[in-house]
PDB file of N, CA and C in Angstrom:
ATOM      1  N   UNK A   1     -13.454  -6.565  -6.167  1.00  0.00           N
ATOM      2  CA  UNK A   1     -12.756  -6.958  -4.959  1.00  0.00           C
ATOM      3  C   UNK A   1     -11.830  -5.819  -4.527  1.00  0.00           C
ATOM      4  N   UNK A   2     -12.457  -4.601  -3.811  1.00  0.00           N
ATOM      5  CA  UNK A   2     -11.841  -3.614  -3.669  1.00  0.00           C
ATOM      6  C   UNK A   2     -11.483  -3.217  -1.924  1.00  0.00           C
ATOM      7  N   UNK A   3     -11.009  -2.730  -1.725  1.00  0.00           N
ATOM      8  CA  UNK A   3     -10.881  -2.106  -0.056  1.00  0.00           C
ATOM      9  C   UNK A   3     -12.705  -1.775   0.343  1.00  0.00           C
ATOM     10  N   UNK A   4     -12.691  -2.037   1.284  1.00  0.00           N
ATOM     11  CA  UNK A   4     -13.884  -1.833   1.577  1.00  0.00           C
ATOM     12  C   UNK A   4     -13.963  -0.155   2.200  1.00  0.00           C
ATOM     13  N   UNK A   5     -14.988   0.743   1.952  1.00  0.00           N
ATOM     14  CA  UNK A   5     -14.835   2.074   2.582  1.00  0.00           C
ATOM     15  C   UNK A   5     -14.515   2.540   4.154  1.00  0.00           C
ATOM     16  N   UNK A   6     -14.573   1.297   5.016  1.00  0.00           N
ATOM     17  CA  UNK A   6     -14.473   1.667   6.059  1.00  0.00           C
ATOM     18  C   UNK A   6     -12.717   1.555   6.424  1.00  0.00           C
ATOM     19  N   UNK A   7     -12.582   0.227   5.688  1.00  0.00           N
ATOM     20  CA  UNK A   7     -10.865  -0.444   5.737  1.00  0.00           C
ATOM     21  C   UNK A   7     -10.403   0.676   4.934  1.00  0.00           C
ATOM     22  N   UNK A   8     -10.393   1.685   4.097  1.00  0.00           N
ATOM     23  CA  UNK A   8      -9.857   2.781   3.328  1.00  0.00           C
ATOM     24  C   UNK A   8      -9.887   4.121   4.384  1.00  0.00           C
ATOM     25  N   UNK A   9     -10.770   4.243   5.510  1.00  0.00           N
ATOM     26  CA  UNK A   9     -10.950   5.774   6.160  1.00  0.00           C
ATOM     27  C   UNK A   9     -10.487   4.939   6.746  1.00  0.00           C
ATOM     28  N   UNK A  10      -9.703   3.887   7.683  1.00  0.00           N
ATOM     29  CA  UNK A  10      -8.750   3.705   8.590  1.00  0.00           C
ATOM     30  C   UNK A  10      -7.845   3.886   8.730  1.00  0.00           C
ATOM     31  N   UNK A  11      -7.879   3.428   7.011  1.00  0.00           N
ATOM     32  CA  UNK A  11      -6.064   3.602   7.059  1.00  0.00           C
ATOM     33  C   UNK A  11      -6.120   5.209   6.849  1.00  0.00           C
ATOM     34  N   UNK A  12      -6.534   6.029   6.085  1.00  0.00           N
ATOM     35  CA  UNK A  12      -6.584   7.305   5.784  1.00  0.00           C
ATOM     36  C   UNK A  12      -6.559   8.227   7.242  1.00  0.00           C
ATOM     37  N   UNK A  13      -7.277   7.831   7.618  1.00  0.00           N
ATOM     38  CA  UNK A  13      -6.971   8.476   9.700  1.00  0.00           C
ATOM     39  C   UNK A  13      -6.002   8.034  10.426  1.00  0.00           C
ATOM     40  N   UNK A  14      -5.492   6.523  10.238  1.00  0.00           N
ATOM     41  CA  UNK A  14      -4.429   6.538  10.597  1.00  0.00           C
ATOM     42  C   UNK A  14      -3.252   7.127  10.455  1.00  0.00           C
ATOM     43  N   UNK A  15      -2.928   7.055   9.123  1.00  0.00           N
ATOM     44  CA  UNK A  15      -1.959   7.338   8.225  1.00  0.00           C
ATOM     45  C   UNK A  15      -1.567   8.523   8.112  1.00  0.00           C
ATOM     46  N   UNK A  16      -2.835   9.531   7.553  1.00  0.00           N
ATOM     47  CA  UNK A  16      -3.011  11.207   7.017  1.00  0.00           C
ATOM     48  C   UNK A  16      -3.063  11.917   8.241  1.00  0.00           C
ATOM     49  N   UNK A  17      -3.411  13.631   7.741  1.00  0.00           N
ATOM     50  CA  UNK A  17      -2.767  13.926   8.167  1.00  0.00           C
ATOM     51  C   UNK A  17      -4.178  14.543   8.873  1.00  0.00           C
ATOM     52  N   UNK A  18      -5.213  14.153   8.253  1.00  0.00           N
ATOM     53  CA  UNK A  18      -6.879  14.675   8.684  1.00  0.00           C
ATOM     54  C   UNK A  18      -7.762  13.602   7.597  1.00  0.00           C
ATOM     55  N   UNK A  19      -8.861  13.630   7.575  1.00  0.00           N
ATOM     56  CA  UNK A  19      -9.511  12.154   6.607  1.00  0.00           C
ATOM     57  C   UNK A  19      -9.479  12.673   5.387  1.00  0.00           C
ATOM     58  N   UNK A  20      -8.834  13.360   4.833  1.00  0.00           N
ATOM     59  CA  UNK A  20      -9.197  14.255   3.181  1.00  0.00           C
ATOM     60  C   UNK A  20      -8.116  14.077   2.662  1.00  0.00           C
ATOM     61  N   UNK A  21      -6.929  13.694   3.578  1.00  0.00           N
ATOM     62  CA  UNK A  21      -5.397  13.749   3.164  1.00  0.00           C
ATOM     63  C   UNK A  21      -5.140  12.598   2.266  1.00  0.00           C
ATOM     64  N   UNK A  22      -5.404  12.379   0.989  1.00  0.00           N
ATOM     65  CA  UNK A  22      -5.559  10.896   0.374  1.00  0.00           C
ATOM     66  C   UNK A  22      -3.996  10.782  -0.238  1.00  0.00           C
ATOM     67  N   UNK A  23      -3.465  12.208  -0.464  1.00  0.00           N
ATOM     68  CA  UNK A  23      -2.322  12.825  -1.571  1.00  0.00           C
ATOM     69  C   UNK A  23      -1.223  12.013  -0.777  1.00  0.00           C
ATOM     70  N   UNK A  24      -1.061  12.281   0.856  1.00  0.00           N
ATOM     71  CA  UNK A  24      -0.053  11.995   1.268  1.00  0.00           C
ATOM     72  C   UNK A  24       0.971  10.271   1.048  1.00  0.00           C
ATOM     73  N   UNK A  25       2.126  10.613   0.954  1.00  0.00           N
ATOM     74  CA  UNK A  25       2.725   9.591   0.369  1.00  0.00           C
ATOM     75  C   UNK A  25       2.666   8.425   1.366  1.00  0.00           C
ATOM     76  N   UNK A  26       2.651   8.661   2.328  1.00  0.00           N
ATOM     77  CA  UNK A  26       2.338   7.749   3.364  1.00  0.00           C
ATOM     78  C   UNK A  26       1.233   7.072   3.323  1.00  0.00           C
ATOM     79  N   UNK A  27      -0.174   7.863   2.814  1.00  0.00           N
ATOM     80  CA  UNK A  27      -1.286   7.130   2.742  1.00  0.00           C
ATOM     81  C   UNK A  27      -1.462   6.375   1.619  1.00  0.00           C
ATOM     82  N   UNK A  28      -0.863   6.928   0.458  1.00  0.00           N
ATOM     83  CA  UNK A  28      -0.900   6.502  -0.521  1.00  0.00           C
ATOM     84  C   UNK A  28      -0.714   4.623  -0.661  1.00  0.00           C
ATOM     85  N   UNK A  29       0.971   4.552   0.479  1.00  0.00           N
ATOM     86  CA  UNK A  29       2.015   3.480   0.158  1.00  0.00           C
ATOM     87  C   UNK A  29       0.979   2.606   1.279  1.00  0.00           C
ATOM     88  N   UNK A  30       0.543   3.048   2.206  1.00  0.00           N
ATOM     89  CA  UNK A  30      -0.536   2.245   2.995  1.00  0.00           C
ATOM     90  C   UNK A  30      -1.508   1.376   2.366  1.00  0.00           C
ATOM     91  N   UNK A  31      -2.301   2.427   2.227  1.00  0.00           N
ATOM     92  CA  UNK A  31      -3.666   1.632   0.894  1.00  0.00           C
ATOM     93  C   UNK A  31      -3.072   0.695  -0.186  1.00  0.00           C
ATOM     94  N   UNK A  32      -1.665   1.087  -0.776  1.00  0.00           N
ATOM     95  CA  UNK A  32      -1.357   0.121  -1.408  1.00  0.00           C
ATOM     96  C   UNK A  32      -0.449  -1.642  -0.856  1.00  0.00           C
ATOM     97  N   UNK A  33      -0.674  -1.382   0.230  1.00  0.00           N
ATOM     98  CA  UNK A  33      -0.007  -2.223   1.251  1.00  0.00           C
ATOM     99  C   UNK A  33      -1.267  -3.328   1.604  1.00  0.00           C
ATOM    100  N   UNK A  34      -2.302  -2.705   1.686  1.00  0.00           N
ATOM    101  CA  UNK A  34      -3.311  -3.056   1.932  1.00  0.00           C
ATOM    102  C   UNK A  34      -3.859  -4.148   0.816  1.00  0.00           C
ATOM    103  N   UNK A  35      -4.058  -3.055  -0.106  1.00  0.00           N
ATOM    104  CA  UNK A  35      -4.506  -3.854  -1.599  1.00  0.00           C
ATOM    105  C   UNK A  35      -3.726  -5.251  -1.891  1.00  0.00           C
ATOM    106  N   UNK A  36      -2.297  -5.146  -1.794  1.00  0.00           N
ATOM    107  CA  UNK A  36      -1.350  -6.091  -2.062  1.00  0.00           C
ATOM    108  C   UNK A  36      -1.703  -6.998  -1.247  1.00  0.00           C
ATOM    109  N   UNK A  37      -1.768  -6.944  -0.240  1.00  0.00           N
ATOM    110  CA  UNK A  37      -2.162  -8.564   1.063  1.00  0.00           C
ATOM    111  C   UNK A  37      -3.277  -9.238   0.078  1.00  0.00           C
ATOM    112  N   UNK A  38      -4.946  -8.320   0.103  1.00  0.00           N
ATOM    113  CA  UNK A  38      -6.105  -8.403  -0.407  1.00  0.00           C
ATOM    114  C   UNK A  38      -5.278  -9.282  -1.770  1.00  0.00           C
ATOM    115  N   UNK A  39      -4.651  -9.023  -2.839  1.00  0.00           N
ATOM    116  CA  UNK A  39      -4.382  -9.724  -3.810  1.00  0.00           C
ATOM    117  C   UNK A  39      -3.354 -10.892  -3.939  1.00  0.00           C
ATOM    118  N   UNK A  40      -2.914 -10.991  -2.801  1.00  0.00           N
ATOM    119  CA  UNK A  40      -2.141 -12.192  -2.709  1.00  0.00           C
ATOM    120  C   UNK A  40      -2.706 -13.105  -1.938  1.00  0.00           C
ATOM    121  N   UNK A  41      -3.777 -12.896  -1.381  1.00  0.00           N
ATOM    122  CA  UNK A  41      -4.967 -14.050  -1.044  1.00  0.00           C
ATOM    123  C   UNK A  41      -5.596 -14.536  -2.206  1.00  0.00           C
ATOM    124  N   UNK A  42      -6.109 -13.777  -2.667  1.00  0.00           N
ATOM    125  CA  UNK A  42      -7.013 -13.980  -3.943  1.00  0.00           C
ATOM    126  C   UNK A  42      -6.048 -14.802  -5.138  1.00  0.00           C
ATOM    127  N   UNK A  43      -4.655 -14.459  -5.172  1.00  0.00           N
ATOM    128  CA  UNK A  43      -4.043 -15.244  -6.122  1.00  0.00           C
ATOM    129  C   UNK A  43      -3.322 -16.343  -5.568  1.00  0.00           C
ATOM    130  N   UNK A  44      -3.521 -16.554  -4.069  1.00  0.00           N
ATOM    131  CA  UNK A  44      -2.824 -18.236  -3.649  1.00  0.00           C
ATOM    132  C   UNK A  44      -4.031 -19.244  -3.790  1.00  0.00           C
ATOM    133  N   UNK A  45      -5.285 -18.276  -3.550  1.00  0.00           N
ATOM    134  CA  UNK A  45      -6.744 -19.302  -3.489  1.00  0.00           C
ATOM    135  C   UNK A  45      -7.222 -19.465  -4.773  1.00  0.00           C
ATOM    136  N   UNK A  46      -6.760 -18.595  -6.083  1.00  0.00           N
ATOM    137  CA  UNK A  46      -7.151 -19.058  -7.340  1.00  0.00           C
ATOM    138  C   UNK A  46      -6.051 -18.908  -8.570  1.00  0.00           C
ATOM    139  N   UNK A  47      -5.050 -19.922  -8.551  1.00  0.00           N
ATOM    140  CA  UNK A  47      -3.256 -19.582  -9.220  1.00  0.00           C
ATOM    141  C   UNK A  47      -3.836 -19.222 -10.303  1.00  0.00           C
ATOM    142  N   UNK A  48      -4.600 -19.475 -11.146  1.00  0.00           N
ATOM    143  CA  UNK A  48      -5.000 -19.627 -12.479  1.00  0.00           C
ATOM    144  C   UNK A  48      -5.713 -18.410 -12.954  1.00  0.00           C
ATOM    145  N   UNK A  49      -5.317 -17.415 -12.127  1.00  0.00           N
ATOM    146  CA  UNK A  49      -6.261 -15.924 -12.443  1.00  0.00           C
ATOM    147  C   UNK A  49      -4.809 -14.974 -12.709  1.00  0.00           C
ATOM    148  N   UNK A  50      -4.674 -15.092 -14.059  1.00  0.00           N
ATOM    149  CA  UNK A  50      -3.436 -14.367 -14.400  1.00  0.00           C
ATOM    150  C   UNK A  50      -3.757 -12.754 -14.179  1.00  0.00           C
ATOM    151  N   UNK A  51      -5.035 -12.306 -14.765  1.00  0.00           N
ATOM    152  CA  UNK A  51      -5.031 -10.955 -14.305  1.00  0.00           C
ATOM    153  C   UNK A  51      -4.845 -10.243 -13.010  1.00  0.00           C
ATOM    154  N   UNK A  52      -4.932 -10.858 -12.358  1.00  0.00           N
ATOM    155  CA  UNK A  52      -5.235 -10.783 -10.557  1.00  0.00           C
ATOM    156  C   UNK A  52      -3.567 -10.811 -10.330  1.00  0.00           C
ATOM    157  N   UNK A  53      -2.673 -11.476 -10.891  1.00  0.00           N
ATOM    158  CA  UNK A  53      -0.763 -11.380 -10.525  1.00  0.00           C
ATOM    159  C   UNK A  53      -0.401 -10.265 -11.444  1.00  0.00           C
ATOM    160  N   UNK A  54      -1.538 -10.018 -12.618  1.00  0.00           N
ATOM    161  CA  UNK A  54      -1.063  -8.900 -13.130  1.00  0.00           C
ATOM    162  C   UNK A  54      -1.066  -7.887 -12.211  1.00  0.00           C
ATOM    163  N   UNK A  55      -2.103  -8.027 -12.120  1.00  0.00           N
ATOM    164  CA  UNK A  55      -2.319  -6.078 -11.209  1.00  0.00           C
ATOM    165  C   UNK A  55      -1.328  -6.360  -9.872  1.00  0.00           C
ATOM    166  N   UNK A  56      -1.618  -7.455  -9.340  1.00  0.00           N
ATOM    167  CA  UNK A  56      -0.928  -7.144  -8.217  1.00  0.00           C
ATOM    168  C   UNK A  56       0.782  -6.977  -8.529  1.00  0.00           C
ATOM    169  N   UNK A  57       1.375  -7.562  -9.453  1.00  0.00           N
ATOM    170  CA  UNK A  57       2.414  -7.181  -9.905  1.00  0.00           C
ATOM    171  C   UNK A  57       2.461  -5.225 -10.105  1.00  0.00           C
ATOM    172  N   UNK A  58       1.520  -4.837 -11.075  1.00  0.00           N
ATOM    173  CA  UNK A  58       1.781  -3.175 -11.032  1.00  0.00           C
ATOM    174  C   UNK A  58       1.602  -2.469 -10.010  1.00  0.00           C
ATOM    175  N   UNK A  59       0.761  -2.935  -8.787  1.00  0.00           N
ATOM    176  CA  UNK A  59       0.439  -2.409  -7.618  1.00  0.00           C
ATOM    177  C   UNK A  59       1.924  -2.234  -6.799  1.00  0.00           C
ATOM    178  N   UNK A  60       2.478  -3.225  -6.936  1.00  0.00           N
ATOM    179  CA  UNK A  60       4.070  -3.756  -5.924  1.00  0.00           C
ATOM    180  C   UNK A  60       5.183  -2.551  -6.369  1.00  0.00           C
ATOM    181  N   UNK A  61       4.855  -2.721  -7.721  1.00  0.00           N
ATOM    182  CA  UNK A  61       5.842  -1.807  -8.794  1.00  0.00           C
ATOM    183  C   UNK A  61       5.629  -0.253  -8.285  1.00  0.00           C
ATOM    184  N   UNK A  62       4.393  -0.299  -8.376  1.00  0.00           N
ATOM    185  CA  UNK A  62       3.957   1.200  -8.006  1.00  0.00           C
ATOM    186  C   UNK A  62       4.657   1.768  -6.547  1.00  0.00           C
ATOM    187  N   UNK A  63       4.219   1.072  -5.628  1.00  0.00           N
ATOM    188  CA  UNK A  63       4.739   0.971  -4.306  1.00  0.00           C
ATOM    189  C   UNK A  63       6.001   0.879  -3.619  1.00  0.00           C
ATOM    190  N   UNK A  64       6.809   0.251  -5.070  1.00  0.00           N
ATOM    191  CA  UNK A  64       7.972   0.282  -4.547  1.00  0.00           C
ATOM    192  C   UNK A  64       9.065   2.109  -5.071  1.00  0.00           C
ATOM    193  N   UNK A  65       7.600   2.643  -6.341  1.00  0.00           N
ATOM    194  CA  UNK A  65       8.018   3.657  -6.788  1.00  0.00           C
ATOM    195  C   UNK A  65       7.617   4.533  -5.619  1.00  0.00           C
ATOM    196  N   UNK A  66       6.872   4.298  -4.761  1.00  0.00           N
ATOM    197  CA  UNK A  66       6.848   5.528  -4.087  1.00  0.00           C
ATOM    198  C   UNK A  66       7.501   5.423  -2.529  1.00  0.00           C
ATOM    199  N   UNK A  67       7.750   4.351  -2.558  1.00  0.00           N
ATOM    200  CA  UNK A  67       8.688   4.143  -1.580  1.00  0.00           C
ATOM    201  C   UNK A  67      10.121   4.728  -2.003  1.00  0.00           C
ATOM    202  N   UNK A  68      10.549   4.741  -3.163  1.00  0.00           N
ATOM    203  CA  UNK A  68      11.935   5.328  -3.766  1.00  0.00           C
ATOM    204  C   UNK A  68      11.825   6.677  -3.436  1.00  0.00           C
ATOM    205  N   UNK A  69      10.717   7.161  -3.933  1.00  0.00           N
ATOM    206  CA  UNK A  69      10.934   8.874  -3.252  1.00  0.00           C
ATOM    207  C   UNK A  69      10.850   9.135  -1.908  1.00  0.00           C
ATOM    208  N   UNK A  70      10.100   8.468  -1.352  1.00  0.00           N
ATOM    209  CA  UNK A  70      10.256   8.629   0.422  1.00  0.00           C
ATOM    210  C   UNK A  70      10.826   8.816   0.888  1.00  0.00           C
ATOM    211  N   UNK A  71      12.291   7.673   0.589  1.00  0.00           N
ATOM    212  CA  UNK A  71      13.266   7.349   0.987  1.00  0.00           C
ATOM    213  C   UNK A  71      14.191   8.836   0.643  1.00  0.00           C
ATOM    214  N   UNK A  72      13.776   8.880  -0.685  1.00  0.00           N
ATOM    215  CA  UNK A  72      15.406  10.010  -1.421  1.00  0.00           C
ATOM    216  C   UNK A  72      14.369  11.632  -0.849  1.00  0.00           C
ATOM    217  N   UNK A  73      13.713  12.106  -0.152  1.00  0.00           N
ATOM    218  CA  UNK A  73      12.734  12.549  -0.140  1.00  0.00           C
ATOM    219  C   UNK A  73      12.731  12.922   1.642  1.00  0.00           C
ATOM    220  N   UNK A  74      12.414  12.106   2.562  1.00  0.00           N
ATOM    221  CA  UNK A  74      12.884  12.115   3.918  1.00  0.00           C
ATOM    222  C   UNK A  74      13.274  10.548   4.583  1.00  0.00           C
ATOM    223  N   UNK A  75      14.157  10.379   4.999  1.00  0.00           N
ATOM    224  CA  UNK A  75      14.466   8.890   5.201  1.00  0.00           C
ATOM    225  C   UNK A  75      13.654   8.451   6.512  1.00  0.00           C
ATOM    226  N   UNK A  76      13.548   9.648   7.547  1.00  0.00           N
ATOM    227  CA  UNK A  76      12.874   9.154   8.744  1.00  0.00           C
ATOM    228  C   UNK A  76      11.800   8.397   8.547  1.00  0.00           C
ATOM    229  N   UNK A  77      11.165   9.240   8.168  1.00  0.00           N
ATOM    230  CA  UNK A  77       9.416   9.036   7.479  1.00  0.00           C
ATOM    231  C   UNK A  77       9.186   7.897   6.828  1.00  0.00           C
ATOM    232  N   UNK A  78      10.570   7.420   6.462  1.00  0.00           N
ATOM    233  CA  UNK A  78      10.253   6.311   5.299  1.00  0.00           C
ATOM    234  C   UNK A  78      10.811   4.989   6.435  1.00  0.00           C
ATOM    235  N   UNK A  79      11.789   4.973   7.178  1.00  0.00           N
ATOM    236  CA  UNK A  79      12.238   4.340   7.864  1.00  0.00           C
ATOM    237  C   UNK A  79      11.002   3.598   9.096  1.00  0.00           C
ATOM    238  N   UNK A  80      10.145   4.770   9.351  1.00  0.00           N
ATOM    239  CA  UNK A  80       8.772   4.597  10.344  1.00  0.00           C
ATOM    240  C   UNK A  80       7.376   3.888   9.939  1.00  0.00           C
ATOM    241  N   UNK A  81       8.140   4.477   8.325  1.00  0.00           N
ATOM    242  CA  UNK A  81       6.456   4.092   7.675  1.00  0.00           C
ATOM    243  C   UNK A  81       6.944   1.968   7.338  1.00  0.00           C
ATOM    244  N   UNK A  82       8.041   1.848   7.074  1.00  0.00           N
ATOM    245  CA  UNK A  82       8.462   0.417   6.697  1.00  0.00           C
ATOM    246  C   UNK A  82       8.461  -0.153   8.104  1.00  0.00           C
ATOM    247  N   UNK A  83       8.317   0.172   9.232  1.00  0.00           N
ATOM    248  CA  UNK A  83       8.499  -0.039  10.618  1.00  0.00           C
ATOM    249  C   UNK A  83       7.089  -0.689  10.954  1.00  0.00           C
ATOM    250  N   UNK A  84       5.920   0.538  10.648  1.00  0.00           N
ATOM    251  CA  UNK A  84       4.998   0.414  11.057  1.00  0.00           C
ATOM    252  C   UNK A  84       3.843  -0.548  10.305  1.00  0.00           C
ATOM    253  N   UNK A  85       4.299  -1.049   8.794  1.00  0.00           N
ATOM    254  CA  UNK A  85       3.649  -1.659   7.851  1.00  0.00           C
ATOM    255  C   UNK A  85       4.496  -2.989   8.022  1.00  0.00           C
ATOM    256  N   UNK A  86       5.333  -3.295   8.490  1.00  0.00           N
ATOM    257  CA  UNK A  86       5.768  -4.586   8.676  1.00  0.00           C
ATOM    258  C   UNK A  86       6.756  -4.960   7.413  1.00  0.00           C
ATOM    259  N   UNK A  87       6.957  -3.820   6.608  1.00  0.00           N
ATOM    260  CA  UNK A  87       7.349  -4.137   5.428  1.00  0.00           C
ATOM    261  C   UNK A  87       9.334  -4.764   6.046  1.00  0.00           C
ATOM    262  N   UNK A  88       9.585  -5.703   5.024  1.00  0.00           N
ATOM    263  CA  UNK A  88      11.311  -5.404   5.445  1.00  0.00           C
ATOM    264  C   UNK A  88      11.882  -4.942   3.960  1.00  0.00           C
ATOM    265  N   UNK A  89      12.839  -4.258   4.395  1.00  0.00           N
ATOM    266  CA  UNK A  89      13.767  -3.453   3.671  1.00  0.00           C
ATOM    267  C   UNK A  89      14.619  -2.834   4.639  1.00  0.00           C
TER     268      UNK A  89
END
């Protein structure tokens, strides 16, 4: 139950900086924005799939690690990117 390749070069063109740009922290925190929705469907429609809150638990963790450098890192960028993902913070 993964991103599908087309939902992954969207966000990657959206996001990056050309379709190869996978490194960028922006694309990175995207795709993982992505993944997280994808797993919090999957764990309201089946509570009883502990592995599935696992990962999505390390996914969040992860995300919120790279949101920490963004932030300490360039604040604009990080301020636009939480703007544009709907995230609040």
């Amino acid at each position: 139950m993964a991103l599908t390749k087309e939902t992954t070069a969207s966000i990657i063109s959206k996001f990056g900086a050309n379709e190869n740009d996978t490194g960028n922290t922006k694309v990175q925190v995207a795709l993982m924005t992505a993944r997280i929705k994808q797993l919090t469907e999957h764990s309201n429609r089946f509570p009883k799939d502990t592995s599935a809150k696992r990962s999505l638990l390390k996914v969040i963790g992860a995300r919120r690690s790279l949101l920490k450098y963004l932030q300490k890192k360039n604040l604009e960028m990080y301020r636009e990117l939480i703007k544009e993902l709907g995230l609040r913070k």
